[in-house]
Structure formats: structure tokens, C-alpha cells
PDB file of N, CA and C in Angstrom:
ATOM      1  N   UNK A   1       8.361  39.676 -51.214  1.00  0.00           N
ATOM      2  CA  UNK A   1       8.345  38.235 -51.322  1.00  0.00           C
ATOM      3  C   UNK A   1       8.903  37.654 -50.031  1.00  0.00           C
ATOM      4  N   UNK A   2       8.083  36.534 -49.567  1.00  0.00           N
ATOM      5  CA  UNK A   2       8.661  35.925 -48.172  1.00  0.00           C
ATOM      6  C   UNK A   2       9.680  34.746 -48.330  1.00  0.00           C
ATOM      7  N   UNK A   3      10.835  35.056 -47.778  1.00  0.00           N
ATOM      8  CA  UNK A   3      11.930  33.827 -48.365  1.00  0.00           C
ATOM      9  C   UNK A   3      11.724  32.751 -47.453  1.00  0.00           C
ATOM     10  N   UNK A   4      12.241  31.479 -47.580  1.00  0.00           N
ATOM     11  CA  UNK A   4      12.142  30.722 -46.543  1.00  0.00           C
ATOM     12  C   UNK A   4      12.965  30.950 -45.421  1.00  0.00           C
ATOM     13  N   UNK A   5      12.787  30.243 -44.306  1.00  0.00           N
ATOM     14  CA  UNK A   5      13.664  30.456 -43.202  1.00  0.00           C
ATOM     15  C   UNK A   5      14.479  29.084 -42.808  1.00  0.00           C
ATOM     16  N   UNK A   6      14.169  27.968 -43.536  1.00  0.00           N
ATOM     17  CA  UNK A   6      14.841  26.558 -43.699  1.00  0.00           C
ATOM     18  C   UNK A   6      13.865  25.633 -44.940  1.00  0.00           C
ATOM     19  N   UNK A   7      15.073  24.732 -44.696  1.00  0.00           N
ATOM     20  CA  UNK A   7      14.436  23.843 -46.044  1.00  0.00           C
ATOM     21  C   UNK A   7      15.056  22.518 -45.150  1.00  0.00           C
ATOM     22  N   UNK A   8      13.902  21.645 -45.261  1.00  0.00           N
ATOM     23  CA  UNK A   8      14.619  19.934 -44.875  1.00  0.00           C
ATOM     24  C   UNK A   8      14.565  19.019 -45.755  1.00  0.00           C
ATOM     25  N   UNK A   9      15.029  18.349 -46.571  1.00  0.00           N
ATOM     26  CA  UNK A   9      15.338  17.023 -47.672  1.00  0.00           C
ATOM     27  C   UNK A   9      15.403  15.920 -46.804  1.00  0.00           C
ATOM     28  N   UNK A  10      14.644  15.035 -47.395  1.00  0.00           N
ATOM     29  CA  UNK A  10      14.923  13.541 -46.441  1.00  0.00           C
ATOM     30  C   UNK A  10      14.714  12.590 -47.834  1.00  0.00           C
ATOM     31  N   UNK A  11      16.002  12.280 -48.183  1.00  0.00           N
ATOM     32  CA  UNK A  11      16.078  11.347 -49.498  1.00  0.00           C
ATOM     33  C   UNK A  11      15.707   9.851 -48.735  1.00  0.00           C
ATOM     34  N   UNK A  12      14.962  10.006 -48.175  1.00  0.00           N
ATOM     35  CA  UNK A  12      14.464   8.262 -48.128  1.00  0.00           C
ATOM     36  C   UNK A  12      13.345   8.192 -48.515  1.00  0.00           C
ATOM     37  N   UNK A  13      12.181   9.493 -48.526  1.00  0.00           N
ATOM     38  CA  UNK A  13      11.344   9.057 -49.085  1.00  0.00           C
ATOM     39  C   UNK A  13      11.035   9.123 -50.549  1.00  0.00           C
ATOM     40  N   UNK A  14      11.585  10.405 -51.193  1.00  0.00           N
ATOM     41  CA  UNK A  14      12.140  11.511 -51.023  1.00  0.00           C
ATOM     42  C   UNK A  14      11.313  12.830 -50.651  1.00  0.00           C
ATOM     43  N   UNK A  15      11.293  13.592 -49.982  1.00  0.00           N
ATOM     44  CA  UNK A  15      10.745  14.324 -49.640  1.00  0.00           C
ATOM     45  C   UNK A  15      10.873  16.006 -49.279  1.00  0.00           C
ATOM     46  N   UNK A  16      10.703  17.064 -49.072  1.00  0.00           N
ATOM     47  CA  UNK A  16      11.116  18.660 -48.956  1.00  0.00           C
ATOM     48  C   UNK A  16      10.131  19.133 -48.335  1.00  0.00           C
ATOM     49  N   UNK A  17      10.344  19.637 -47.176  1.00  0.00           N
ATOM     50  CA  UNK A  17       9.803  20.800 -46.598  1.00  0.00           C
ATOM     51  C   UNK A  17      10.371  22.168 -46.533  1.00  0.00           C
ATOM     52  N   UNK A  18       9.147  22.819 -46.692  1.00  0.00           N
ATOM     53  CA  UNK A  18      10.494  24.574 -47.295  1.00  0.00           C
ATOM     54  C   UNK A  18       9.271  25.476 -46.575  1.00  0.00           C
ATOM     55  N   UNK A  19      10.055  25.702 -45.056  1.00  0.00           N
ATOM     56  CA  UNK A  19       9.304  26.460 -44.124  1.00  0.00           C
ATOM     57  C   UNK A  19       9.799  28.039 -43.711  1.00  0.00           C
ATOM     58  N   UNK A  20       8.112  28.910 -44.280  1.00  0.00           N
ATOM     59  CA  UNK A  20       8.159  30.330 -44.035  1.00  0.00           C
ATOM     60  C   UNK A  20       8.313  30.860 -42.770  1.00  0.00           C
ATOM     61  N   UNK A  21       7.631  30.319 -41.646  1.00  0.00           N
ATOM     62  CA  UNK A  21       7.629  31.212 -40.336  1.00  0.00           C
ATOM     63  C   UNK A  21       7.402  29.849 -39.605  1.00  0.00           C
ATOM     64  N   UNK A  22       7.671  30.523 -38.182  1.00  0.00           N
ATOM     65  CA  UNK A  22       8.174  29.347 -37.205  1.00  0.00           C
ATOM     66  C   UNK A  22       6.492  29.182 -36.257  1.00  0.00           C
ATOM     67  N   UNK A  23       5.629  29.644 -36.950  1.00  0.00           N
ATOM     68  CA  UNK A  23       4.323  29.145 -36.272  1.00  0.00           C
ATOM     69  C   UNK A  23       3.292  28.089 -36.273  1.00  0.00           C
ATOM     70  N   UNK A  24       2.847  27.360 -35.268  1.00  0.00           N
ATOM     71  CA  UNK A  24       2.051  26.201 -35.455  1.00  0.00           C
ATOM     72  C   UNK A  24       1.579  26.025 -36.637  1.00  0.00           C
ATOM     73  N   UNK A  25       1.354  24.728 -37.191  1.00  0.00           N
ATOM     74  CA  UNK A  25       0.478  24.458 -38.039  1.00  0.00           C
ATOM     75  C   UNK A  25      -1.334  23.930 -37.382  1.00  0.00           C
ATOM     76  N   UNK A  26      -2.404  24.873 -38.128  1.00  0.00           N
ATOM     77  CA  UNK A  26      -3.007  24.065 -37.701  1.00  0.00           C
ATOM     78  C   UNK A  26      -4.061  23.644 -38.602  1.00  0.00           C
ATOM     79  N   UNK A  27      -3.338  23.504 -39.831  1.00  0.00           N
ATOM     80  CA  UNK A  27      -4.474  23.029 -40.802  1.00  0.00           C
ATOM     81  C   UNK A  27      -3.390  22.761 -42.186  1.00  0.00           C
ATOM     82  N   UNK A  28      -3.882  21.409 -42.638  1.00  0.00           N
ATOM     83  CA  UNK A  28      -3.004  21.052 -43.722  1.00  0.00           C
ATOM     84  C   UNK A  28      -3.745  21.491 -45.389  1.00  0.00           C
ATOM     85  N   UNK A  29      -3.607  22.080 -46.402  1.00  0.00           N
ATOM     86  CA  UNK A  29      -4.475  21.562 -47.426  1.00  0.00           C
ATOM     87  C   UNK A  29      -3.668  21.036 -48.603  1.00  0.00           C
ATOM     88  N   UNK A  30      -3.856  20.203 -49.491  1.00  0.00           N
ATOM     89  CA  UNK A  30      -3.337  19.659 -50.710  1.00  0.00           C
ATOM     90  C   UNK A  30      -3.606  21.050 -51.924  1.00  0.00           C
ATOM     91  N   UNK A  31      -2.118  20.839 -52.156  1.00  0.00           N
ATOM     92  CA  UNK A  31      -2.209  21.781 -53.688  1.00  0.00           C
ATOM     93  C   UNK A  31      -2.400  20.374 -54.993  1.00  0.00           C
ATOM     94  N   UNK A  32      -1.572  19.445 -54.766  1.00  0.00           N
ATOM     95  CA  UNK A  32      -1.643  18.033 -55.636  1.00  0.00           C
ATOM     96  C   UNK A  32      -2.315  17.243 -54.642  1.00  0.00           C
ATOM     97  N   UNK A  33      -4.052  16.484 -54.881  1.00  0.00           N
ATOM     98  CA  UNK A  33      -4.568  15.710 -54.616  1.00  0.00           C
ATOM     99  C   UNK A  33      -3.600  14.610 -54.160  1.00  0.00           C
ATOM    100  N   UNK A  34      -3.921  13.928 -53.319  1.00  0.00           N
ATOM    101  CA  UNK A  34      -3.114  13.062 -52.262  1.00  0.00           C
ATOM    102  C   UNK A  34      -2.333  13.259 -51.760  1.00  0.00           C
ATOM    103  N   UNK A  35      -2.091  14.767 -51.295  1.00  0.00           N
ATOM    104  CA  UNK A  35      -1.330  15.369 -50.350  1.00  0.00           C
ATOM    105  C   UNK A  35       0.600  15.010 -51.232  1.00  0.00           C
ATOM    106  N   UNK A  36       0.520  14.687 -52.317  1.00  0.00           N
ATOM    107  CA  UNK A  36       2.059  14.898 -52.571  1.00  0.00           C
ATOM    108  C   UNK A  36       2.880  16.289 -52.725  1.00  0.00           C
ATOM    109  N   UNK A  37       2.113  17.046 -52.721  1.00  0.00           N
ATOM    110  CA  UNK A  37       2.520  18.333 -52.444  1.00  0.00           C
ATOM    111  C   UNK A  37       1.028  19.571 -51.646  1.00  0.00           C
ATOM    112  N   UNK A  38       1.506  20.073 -50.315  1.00  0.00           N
ATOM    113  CA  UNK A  38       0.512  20.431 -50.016  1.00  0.00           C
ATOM    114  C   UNK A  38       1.128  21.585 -48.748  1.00  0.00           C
ATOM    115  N   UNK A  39       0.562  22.490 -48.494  1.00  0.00           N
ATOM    116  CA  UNK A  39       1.048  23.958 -47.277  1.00  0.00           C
ATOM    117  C   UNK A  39       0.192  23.602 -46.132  1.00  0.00           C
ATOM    118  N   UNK A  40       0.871  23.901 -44.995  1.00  0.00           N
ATOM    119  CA  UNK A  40       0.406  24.456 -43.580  1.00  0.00           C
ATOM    120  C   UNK A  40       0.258  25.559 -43.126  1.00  0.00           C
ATOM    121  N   UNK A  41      -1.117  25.757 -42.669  1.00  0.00           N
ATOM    122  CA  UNK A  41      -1.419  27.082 -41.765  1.00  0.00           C
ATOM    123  C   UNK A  41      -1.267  27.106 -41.000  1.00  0.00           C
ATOM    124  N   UNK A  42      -1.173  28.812 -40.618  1.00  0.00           N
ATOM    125  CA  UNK A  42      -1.384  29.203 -38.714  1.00  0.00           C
ATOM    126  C   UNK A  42      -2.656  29.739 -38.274  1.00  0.00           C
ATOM    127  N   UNK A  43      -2.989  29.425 -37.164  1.00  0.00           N
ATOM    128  CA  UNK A  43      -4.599  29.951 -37.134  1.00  0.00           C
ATOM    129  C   UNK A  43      -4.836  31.149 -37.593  1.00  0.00           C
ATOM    130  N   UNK A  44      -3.726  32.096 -37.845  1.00  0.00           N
ATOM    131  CA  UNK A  44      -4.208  33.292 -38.772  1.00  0.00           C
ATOM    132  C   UNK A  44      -4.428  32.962 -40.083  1.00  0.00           C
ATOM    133  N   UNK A  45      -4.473  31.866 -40.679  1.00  0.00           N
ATOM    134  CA  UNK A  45      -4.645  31.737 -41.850  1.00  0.00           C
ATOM    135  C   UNK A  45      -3.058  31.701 -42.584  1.00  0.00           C
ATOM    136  N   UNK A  46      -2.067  32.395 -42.495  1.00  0.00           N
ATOM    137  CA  UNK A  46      -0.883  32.736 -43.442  1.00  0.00           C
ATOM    138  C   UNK A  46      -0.176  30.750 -43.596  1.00  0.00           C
ATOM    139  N   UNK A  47       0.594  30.720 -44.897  1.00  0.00           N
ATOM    140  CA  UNK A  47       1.163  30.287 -44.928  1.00  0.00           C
ATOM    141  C   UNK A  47       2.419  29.613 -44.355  1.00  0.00           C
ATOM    142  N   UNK A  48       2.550  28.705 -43.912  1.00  0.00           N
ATOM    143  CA  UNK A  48       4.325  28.524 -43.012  1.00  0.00           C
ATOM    144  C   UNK A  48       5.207  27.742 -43.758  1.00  0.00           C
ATOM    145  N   UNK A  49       4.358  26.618 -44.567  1.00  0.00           N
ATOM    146  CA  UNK A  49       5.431  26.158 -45.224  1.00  0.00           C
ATOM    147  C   UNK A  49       4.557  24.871 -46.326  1.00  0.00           C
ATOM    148  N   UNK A  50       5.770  24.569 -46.889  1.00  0.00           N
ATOM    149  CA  UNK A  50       5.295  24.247 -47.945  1.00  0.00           C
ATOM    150  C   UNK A  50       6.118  22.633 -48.385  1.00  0.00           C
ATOM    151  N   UNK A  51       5.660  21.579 -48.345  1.00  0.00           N
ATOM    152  CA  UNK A  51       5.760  20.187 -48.628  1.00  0.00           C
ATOM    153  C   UNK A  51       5.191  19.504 -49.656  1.00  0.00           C
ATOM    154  N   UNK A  52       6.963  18.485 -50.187  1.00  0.00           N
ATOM    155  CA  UNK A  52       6.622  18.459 -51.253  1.00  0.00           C
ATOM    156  C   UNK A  52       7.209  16.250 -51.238  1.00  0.00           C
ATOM    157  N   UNK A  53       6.567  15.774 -51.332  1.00  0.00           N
ATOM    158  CA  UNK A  53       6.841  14.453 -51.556  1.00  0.00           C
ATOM    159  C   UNK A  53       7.122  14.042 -53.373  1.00  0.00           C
ATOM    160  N   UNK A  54       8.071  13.097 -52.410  1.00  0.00           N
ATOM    161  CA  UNK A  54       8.831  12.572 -54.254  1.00  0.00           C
ATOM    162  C   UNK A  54       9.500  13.613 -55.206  1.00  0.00           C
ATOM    163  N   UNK A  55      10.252  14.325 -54.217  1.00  0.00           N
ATOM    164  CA  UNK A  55      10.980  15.553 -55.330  1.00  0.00           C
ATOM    165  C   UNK A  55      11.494  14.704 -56.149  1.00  0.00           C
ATOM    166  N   UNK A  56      11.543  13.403 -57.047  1.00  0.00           N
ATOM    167  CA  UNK A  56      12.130  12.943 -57.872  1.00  0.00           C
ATOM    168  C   UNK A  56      11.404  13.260 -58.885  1.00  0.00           C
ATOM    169  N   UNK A  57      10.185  13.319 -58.546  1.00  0.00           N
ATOM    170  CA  UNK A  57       8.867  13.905 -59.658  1.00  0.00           C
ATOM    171  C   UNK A  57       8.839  15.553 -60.739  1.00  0.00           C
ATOM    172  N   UNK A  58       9.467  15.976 -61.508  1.00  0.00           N
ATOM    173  CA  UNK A  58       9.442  16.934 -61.640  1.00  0.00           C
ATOM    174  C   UNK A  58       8.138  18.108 -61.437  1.00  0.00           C
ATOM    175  N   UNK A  59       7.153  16.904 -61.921  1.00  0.00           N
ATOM    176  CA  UNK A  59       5.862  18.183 -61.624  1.00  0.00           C
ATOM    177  C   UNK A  59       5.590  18.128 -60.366  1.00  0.00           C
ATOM    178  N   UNK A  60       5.992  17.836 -59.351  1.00  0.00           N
ATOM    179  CA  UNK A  60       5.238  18.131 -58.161  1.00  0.00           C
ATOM    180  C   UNK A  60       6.256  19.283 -57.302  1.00  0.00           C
ATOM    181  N   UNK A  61       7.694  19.426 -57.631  1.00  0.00           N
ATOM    182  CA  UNK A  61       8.000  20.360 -57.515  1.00  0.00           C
ATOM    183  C   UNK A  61       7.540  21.591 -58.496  1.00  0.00           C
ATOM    184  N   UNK A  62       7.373  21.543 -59.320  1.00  0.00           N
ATOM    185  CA  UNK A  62       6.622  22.294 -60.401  1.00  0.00           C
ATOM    186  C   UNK A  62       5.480  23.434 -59.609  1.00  0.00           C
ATOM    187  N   UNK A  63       4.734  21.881 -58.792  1.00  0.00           N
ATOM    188  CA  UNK A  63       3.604  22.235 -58.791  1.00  0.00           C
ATOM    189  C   UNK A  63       3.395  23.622 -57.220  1.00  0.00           C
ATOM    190  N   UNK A  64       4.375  23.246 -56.837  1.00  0.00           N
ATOM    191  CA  UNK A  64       4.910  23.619 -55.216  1.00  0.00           C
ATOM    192  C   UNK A  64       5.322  25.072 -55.863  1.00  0.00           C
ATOM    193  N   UNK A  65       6.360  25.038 -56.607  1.00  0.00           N
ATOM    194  CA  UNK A  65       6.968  26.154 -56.939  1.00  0.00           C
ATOM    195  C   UNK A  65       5.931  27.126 -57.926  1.00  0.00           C
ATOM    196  N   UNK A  66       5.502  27.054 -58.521  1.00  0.00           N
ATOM    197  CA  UNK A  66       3.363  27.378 -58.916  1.00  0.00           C
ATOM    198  C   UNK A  66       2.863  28.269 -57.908  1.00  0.00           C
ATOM    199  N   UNK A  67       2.459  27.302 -57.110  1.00  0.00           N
ATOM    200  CA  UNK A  67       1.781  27.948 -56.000  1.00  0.00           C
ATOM    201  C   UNK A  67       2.497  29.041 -55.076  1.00  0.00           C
ATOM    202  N   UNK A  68       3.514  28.490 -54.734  1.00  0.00           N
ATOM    203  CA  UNK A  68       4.762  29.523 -54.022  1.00  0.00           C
ATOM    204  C   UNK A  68       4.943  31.096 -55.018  1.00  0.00           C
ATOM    205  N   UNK A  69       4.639  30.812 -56.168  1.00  0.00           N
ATOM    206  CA  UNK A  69       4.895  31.767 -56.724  1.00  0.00           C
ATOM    207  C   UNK A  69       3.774  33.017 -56.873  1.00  0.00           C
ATOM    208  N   UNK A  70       2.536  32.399 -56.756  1.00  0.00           N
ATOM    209  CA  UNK A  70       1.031  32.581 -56.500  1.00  0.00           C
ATOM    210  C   UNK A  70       0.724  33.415 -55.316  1.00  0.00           C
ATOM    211  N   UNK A  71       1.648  32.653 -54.084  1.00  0.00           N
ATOM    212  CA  UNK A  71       1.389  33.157 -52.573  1.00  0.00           C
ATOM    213  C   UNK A  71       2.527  34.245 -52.398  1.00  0.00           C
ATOM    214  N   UNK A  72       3.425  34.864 -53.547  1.00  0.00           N
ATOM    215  CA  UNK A  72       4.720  36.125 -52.870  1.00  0.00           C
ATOM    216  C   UNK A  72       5.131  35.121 -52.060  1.00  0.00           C
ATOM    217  N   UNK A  73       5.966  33.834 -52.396  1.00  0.00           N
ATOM    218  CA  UNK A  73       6.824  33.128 -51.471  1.00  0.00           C
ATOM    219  C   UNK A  73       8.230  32.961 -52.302  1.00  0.00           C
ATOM    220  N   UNK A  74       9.228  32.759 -51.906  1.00  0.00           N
ATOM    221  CA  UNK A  74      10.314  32.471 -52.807  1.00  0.00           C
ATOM    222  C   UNK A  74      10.496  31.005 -52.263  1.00  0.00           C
ATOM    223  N   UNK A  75      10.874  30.093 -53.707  1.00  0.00           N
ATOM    224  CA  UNK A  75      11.055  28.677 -53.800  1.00  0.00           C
ATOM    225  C   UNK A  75      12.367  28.553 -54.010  1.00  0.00           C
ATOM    226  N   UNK A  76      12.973  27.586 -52.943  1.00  0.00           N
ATOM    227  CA  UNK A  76      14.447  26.861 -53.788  1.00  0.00           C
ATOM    228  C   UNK A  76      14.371  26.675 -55.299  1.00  0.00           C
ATOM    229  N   UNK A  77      15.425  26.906 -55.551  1.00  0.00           N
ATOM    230  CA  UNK A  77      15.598  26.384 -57.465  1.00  0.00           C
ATOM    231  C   UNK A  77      15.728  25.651 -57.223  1.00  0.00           C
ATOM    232  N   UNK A  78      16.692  24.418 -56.878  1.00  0.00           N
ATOM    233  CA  UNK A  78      16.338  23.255 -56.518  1.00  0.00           C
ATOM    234  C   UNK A  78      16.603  22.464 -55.040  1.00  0.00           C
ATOM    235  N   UNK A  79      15.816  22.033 -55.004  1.00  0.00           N
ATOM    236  CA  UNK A  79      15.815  21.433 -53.508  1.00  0.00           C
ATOM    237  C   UNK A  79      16.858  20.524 -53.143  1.00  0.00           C
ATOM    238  N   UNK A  80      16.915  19.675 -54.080  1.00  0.00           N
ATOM    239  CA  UNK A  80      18.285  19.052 -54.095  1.00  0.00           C
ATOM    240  C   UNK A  80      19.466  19.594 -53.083  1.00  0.00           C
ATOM    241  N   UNK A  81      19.579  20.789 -54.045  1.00  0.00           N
ATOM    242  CA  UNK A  81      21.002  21.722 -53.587  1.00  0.00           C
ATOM    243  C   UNK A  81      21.237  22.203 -52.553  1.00  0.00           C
ATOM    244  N   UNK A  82      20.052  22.149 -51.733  1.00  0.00           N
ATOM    245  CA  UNK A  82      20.081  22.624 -50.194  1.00  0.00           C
ATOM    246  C   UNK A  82      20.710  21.482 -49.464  1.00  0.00           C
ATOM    247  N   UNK A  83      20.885  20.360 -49.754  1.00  0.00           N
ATOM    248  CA  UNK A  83      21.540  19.558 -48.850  1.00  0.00           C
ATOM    249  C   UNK A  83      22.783  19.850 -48.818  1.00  0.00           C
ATOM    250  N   UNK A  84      23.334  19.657 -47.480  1.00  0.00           N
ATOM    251  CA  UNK A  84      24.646  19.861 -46.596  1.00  0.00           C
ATOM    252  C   UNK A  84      25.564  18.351 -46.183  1.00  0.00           C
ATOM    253  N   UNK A  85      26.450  18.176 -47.293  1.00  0.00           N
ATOM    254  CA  UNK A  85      26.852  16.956 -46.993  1.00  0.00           C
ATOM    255  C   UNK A  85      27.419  16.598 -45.684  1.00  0.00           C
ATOM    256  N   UNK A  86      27.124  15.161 -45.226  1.00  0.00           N
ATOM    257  CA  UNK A  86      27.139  14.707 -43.471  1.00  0.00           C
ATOM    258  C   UNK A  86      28.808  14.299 -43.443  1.00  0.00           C
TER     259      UNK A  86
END
């Protein structure tokens, strides 16, 4: 299973990115129609990471953590918890 190598939270929108490998993206696709949750490729095709808008939503982390689970990726339990108070 591939763990992540960082996770970023930006509670303004609210939003999570939870990135596998440190290589370009060069292709976006939607796992949830309108891109509220959706992965980036590398021109090899593999996975790098995985974005998730409105983590306030339970199913769209749901839906992230689904797929992650689909691709041998390991998902934060919760994304939340990765934040590092400033």
C-alpha cells in the first residue's frame, strides 16, 4: 500500500490534498462529477495525489477514501487531524 508523503487542509474553502509522489501532474480526472473530489497523474499514468473539496461533506471524503482504497493507497482517517496548529 502507498502511504502519502503530505497532506494540505486549507479550511477556507474547505479543502484536502493528500499527495503520493512528488511528480508532475499532467492530467486531472473527477472521481465525484464536478471535480469535488478528483486524482492527478504523471505521464506514466500512476497516481500522485488525491483532492478532496468541502471535507465538511462526509461523502466526498467517503468518496476519496473509496477510491484510495481501490488504487493500494492509504487515506488519512481524518483529514481534519492532520492539521498542525499555527
Amino acid at each position: 500500500m502507498t502511504k502519502p508523503i503530505g497532506v494540505r487542509v486549507d479550511l477556507e474553502v474547505p479543502a484536502a490534498y493528500v499527495t503520493y509522489s512528488e511528480s508532475m501532474s499532467v492530467e486531472t480526472r473527477d472521481i465525484v462529477e464536478g471535480g469535488a473530489v478528483a486524482y492527478d497523474l504523471d505521464d506514466a499514468g500512476a497516481i500522485i495525489g488525491l483532492e478532496v473539496l468541502w471535507i465538511d461533506d462526509p461523502t466526498h471524503v467517503e468518496a476519496a477514501r473509496v477510491f484510495a482504497t481501490q488504487h493500494d493507497l492509504a487515506f488519512p482517517r481524518d483529514l481534519r487531524g492532520n492539521l498542525v496548529a499555527a
